[in-house]
N, C-alpha and C. Protein backbone atom coordinates (compact mmCIF):
# COMPACT_ATOMS: atom_id res chain seq x y z
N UNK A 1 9.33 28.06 9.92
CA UNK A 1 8.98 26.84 10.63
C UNK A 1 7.61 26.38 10.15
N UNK A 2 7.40 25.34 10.11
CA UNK A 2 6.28 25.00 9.15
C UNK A 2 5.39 24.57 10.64
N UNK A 3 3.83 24.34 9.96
CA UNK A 3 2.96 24.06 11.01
C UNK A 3 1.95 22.63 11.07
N UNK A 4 1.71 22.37 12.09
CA UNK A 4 1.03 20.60 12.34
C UNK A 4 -0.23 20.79 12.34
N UNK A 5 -1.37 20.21 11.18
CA UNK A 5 -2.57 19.97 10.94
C UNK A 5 -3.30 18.68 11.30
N UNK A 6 -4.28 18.95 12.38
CA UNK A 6 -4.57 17.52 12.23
C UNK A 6 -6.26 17.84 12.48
N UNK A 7 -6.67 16.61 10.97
CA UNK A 7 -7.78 17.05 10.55
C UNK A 7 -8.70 15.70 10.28
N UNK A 8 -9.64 15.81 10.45
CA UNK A 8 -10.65 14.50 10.11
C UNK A 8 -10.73 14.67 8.93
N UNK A 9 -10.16 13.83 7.94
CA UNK A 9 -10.86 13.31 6.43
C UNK A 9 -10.45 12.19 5.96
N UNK A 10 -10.25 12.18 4.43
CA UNK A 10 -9.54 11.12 3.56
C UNK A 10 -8.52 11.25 3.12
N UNK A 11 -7.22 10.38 3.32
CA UNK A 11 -6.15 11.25 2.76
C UNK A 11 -5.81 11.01 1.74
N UNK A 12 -6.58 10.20 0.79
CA UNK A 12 -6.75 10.30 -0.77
C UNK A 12 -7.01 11.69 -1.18
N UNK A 13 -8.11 12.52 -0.65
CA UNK A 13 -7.87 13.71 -0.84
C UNK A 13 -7.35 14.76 -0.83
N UNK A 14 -5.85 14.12 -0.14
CA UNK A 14 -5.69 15.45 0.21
C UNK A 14 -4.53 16.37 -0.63
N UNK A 15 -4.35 17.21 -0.37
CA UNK A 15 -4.09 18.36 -2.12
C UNK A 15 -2.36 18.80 -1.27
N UNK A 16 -1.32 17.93 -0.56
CA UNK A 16 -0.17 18.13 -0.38
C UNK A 16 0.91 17.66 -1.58
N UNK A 17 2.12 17.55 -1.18
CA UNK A 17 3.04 17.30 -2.46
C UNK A 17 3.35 15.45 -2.21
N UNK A 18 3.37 15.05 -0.91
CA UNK A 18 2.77 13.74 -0.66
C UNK A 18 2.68 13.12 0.51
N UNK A 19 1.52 11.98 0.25
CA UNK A 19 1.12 11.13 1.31
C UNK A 19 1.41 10.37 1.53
N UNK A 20 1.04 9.97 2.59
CA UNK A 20 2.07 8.78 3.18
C UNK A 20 0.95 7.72 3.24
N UNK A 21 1.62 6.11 2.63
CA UNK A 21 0.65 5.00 2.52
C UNK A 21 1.42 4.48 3.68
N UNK A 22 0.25 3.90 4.58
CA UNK A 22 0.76 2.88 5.57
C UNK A 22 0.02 1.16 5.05
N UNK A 23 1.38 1.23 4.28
CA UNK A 23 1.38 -0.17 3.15
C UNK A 23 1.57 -1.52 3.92
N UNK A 24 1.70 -2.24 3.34
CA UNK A 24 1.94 -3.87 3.78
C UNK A 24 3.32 -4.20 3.08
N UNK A 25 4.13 -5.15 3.86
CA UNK A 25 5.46 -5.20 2.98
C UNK A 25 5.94 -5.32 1.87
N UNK A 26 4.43 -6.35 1.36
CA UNK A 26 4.55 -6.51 -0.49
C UNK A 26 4.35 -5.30 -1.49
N UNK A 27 3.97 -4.31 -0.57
CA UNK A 27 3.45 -3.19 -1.48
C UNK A 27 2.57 -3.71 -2.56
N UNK A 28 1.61 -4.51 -2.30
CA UNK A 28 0.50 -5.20 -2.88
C UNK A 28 -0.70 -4.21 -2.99
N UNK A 29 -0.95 -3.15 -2.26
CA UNK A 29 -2.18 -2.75 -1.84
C UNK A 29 -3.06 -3.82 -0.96
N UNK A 30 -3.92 -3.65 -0.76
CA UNK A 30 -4.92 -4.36 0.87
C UNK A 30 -5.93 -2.98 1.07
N UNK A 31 -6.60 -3.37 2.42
CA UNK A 31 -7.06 -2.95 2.71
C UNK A 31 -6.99 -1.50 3.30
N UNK A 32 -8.04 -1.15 4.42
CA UNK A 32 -7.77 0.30 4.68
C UNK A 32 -7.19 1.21 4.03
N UNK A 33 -6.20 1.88 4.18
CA UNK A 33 -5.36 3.23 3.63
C UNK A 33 -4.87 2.77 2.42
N UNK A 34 -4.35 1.80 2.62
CA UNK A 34 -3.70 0.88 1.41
C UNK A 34 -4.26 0.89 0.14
N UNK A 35 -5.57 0.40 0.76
CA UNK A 35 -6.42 -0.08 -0.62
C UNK A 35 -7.36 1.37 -0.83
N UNK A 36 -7.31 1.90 -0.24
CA UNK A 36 -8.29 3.45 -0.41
C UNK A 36 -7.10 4.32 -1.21
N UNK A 37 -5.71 4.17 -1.11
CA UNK A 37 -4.67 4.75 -1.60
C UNK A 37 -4.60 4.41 -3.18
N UNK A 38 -4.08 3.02 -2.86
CA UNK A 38 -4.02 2.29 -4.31
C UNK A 38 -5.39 2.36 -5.58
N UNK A 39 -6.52 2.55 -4.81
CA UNK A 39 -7.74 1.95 -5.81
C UNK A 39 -8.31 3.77 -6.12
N UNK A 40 -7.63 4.83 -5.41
CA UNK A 40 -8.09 6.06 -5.85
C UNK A 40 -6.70 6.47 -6.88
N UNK A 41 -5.67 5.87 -6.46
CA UNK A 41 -4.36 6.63 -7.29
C UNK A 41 -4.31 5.85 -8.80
N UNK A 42 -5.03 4.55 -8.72
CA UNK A 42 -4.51 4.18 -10.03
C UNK A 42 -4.02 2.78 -10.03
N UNK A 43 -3.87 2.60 -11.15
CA UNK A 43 -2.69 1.41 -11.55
C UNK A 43 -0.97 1.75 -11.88
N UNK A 44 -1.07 2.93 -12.13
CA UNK A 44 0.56 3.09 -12.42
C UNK A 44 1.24 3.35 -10.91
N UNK A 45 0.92 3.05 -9.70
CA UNK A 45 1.04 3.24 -8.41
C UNK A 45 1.63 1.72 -8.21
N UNK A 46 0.63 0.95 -8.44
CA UNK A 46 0.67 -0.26 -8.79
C UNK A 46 1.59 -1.10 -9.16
N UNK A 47 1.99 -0.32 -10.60
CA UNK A 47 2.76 -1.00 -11.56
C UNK A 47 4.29 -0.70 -10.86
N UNK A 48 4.44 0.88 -10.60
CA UNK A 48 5.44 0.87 -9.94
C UNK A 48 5.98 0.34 -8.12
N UNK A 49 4.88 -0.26 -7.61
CA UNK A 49 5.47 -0.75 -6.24
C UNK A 49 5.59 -2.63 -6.67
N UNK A 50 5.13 -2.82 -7.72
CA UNK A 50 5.58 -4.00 -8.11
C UNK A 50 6.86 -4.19 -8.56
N UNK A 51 7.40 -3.33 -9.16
CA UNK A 51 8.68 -2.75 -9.67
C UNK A 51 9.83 -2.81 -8.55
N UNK A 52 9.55 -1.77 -7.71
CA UNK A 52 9.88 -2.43 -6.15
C UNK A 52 10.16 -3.67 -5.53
N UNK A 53 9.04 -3.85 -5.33
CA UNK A 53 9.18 -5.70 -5.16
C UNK A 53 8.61 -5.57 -3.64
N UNK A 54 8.92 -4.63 -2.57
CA UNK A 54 8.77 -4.92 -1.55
C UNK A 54 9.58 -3.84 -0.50
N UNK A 55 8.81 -3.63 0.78
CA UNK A 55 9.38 -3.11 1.44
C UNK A 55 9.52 -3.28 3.17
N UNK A 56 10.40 -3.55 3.92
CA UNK A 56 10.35 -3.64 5.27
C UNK A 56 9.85 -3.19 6.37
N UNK A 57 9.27 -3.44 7.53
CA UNK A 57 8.17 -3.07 8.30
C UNK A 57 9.39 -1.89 8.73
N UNK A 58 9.19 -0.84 9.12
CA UNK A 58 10.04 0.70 9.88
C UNK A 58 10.39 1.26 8.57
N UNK A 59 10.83 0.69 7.00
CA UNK A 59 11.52 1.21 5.70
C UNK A 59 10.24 2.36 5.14
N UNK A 60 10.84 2.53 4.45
CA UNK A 60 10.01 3.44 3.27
C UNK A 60 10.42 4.06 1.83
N UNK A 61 9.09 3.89 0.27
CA UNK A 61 10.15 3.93 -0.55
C UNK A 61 8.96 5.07 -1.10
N UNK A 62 9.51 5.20 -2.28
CA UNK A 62 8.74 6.74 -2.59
C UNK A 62 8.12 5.95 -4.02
N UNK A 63 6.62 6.64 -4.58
CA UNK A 63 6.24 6.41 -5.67
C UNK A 63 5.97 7.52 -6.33
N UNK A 64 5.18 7.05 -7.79
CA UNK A 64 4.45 8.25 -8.19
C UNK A 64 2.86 8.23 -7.53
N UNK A 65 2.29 9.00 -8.19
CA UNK A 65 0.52 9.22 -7.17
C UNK A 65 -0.56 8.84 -8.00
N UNK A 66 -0.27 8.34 -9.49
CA UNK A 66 -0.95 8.42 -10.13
C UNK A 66 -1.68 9.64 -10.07
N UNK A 67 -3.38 8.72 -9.52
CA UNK A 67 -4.60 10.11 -10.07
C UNK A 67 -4.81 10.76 -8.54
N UNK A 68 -3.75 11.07 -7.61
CA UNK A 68 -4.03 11.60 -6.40
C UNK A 68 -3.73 12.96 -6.78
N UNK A 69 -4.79 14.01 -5.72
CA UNK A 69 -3.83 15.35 -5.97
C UNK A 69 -2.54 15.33 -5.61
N UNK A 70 -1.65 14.61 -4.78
CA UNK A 70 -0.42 14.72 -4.55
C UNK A 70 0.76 14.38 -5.96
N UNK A 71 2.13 14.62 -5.48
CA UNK A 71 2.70 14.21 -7.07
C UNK A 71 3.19 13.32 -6.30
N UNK A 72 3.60 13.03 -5.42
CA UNK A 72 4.00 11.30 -4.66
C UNK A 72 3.54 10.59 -3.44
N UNK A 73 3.49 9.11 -3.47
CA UNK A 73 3.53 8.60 -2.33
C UNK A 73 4.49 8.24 -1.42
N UNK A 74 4.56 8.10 -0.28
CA UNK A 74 5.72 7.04 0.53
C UNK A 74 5.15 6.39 0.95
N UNK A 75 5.14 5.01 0.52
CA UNK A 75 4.70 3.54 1.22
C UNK A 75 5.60 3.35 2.32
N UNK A 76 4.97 3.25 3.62
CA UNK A 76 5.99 2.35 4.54
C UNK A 76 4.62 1.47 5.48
N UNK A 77 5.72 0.48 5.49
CA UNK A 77 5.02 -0.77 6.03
C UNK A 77 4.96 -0.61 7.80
N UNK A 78 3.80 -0.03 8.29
CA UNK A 78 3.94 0.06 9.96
C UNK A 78 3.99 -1.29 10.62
N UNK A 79 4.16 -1.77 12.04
CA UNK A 79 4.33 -2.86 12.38
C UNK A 79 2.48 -3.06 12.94
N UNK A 80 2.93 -4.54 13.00
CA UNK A 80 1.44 -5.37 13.80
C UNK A 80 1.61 -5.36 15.09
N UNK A 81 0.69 -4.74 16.00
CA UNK A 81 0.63 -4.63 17.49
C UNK A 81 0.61 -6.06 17.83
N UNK A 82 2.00 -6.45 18.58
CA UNK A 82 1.79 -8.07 19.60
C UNK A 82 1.66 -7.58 20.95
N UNK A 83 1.52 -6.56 21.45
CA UNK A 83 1.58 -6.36 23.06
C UNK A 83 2.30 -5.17 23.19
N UNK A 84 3.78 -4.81 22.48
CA UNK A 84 4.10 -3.90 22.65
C UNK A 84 5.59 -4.13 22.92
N UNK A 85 5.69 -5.17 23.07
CA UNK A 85 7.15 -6.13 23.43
C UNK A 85 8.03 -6.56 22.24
N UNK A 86 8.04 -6.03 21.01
CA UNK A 86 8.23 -6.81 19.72
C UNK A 86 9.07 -5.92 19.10
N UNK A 87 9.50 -4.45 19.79
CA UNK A 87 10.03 -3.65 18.95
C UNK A 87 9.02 -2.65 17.94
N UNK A 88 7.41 -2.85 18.58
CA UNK A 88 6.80 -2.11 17.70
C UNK A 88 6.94 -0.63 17.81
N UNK A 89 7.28 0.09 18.94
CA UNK A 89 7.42 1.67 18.95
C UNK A 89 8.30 1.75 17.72
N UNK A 90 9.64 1.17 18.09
CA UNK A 90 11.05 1.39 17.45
C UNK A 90 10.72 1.57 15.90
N UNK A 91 9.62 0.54 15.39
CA UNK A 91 9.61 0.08 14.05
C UNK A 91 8.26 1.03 13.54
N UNK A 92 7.42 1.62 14.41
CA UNK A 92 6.44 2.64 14.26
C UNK A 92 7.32 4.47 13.82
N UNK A 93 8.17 4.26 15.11
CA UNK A 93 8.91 5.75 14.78
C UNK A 93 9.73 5.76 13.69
N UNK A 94 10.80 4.09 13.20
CA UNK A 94 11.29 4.15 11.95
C UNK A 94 10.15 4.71 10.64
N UNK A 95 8.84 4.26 10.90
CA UNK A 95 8.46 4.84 9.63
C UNK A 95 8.15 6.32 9.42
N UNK A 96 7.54 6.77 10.32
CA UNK A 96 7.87 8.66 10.36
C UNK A 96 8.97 8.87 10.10
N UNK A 97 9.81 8.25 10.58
CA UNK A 97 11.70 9.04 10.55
C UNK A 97 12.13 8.77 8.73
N UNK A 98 11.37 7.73 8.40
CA UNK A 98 11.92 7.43 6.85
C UNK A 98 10.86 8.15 5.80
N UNK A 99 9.91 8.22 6.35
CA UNK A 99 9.05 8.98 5.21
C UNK A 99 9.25 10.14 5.55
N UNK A 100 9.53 10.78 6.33
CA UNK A 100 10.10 12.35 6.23
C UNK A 100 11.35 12.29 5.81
N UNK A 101 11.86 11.52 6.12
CA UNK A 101 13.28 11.77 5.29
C UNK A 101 13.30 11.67 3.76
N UNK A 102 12.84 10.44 3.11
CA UNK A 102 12.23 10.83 1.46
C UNK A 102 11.59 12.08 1.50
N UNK A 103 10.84 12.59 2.15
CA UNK A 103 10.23 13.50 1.54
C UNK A 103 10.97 15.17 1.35
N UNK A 104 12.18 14.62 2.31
CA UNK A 104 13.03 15.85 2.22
C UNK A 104 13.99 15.47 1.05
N UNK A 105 14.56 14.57 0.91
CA UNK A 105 15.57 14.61 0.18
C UNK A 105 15.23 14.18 -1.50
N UNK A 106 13.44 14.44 -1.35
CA UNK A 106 12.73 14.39 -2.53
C UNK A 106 11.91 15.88 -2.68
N UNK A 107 12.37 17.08 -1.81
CA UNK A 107 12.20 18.32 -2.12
C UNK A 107 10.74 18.87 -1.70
N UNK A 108 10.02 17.56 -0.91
CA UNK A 108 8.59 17.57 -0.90
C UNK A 108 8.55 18.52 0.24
N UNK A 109 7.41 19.59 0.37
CA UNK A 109 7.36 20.29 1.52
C UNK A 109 5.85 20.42 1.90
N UNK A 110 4.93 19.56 1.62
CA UNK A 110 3.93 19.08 2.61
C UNK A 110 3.78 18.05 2.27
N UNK A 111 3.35 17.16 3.47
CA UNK A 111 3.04 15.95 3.64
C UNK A 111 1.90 15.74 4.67
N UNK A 112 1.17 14.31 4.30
CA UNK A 112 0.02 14.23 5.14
C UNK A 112 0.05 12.34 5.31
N UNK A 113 0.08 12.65 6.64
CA UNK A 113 0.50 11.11 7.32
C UNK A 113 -1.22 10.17 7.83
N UNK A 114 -1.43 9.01 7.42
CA UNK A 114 -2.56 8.68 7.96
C UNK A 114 -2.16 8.25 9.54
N UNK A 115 -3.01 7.64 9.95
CA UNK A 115 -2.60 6.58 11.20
C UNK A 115 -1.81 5.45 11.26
N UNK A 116 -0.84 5.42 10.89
CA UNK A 116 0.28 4.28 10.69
C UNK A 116 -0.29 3.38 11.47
N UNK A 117 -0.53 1.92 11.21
CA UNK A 117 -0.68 0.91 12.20
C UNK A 117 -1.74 0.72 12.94
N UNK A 118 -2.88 1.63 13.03
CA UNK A 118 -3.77 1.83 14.11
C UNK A 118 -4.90 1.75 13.66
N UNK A 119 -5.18 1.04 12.41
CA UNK A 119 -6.36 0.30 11.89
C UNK A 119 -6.18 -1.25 12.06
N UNK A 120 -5.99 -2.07 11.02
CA UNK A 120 -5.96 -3.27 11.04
C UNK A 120 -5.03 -3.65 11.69
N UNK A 121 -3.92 -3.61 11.77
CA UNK A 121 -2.57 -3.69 12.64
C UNK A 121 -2.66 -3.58 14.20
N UNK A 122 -3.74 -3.35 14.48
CA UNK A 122 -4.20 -3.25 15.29
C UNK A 122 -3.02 -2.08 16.84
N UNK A 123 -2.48 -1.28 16.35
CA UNK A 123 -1.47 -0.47 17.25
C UNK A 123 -2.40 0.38 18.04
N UNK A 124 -2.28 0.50 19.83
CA UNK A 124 -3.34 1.54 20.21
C UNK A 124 -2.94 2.81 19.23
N UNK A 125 -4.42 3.74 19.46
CA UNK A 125 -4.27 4.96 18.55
C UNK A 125 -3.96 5.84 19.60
N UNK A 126 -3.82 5.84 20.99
CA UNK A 126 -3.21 7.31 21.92
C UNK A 126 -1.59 6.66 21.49
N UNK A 127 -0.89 5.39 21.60
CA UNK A 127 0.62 5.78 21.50
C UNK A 127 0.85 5.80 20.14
N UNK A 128 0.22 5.19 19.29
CA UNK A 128 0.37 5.95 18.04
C UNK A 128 0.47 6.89 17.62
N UNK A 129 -0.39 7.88 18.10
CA UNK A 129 -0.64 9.12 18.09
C UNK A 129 0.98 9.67 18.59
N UNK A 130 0.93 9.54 19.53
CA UNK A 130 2.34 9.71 20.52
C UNK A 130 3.20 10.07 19.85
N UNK A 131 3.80 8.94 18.71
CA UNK A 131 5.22 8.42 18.33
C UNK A 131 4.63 9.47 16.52
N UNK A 132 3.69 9.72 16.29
CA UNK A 132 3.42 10.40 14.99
C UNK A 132 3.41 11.42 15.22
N UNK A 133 3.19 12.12 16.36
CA UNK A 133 3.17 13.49 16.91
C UNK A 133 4.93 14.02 17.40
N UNK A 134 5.02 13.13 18.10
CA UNK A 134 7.02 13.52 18.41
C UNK A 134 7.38 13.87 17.47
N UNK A 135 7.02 12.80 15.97
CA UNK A 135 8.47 13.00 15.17
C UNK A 135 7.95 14.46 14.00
N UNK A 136 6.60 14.28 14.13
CA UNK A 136 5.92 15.33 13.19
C UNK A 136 6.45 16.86 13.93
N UNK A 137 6.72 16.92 15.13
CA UNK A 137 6.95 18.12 16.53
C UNK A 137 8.52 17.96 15.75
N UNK A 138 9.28 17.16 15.80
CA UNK A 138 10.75 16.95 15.54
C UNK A 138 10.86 17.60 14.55
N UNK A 139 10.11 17.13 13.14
CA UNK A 139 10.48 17.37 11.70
C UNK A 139 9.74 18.42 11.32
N UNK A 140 8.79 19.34 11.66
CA UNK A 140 8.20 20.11 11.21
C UNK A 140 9.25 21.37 10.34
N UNK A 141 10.36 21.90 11.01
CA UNK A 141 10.78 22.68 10.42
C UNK A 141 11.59 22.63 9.53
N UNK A 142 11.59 21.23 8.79
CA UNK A 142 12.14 20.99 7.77
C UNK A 142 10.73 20.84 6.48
N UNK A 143 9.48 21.20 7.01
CA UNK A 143 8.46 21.39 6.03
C UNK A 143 7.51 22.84 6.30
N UNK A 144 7.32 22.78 5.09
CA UNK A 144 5.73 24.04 5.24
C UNK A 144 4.90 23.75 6.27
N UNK A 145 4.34 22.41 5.77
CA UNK A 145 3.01 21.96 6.51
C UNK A 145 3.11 20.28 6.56
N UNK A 146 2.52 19.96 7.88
CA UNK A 146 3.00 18.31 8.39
C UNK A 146 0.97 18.39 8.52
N UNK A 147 0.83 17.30 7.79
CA UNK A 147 -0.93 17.05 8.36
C UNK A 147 -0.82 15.18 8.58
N UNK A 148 -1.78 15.68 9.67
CA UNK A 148 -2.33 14.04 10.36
C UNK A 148 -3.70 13.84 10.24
N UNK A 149 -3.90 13.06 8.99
CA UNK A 149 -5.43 13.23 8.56
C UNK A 149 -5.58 11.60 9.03
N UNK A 150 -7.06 11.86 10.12
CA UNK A 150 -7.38 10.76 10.73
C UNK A 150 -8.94 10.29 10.00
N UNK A 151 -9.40 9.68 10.16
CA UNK A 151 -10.19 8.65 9.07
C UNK A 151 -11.48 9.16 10.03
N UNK A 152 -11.18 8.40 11.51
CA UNK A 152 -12.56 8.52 12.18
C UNK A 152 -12.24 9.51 13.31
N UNK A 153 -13.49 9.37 13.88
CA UNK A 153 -13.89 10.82 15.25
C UNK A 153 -12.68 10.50 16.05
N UNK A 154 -12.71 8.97 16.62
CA UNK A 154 -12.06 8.56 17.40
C UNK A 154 -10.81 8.91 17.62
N UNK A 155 -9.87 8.90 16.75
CA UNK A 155 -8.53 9.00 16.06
C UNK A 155 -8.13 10.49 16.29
N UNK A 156 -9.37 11.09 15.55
CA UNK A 156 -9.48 12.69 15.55
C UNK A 156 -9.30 13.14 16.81
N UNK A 157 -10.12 12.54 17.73
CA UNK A 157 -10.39 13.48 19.17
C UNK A 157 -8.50 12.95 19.95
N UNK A 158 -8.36 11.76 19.13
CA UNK A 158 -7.11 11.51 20.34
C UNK A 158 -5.82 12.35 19.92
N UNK A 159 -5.55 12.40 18.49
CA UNK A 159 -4.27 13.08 17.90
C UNK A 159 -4.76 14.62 18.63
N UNK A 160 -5.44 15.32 18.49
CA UNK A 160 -5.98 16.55 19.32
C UNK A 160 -5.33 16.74 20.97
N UNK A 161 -6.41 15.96 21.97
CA UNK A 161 -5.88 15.17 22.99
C UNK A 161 -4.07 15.26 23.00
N UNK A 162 -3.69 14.54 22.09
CA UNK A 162 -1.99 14.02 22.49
C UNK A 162 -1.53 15.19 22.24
N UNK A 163 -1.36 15.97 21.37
CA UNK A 163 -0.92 17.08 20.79
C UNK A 163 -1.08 18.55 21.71
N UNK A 164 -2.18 18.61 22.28
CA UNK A 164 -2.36 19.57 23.16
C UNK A 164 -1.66 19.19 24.39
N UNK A 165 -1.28 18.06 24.85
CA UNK A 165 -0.92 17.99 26.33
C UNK A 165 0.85 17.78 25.46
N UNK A 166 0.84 17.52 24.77
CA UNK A 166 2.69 17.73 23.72
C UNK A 166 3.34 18.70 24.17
N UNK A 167 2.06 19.71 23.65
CA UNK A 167 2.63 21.76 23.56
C UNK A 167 1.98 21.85 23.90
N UNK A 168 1.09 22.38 24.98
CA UNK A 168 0.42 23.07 25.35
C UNK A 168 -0.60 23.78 24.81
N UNK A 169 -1.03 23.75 22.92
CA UNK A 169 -0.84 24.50 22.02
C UNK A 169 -1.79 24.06 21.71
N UNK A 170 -3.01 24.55 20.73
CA UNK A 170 -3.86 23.86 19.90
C UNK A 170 -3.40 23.76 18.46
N UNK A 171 -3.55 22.62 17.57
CA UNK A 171 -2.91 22.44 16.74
C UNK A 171 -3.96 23.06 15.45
N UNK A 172 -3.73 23.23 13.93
CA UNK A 172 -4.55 23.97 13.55
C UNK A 172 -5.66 22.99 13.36
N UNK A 173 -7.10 23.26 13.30
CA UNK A 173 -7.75 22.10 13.01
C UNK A 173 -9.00 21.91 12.03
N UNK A 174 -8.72 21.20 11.05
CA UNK A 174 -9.90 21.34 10.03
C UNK A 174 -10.90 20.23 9.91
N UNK A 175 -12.15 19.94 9.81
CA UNK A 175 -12.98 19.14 9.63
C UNK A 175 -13.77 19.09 8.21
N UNK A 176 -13.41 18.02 7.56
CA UNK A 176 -13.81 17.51 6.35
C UNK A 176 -14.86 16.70 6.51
């Protein structure tokens, strides 16, 4: 049974088999994760989500990593917080449910998820947390290691927070 990391850093750095971009539909690169993803991995990241063409807010498609330590990405496009009324859980948990699923049926056995949605997209970060923690609790034993690498304190202290009142459990925890 594999185990849930959730750690304050960058997840450009981080040394799994792959990460998860919480992309924009054009798979353009942008800002936040996006553009910290895209502008550390390269241009052949690039070249290939242009190739693509595009992907749907809950979808997810798999790349290469270029210059990341990982050997792939999964771009999925999280939704934009309108209130909460819009189908955003539904289309938040589609993207955990699809990037773990590439990553299984692409042999990958760690992965490291940023905050889907809960930067610019503006999604609160406790139900975010929520709906990244269920499915990471769900899918774990189909991986080694599931990490939730959060950017800031904030993020950090809440995935902690959600996760302990989840399981009862402290999750493992590293600070970068």
């Amino acid at each position: 049974m594999g185990r849930i990391i959730i750690k304050l850093g960058d997840i450009t750095d981080e040394d799994v088999e792959v990460v998860v971009n919480a992309a924009n539909v054009g798979l353009r690169g942008g800002g936040g994760v996006d553009g910290a993803i895209h502008r550390a991995g390269g241009v052949s990241i690039m070249e290939e989500c242009g190739q693509i063409g595009g992907c749907k807010t809950g979808e997810a498609v798999i790349t290469n990593a270029g210059r990341l330590k990982a050997k792939k990405v999964i771009h999925t496009p999280g939704p934009v917080w309108k209130g909460g009324g819009k189908g955003e859980a539904e289309f938040l948990r589609s993207c955990y449910r699809n990037s773990f699923r590439l990553a299984k049926e692409n042999a990958l056995r760690t992965i490291a998820f940023p905050a889907i949605s809960a930067g610019v997209y503006g999604y609160p970060i406790f139900e975010a947390a929520k709906i990244a923690l269920e499915e990471g609790i769900r899918c774990k034993g189909d991986f080694d290691e599931v990490r939730f690498v959060c950017f800031s304190e904030e993020g950090y202290r809440v995935y902690l927070g959600v996760y302990e009142r989840m399981t009862n459990d402290k999750a493992q925890m590293t600070r970068e």
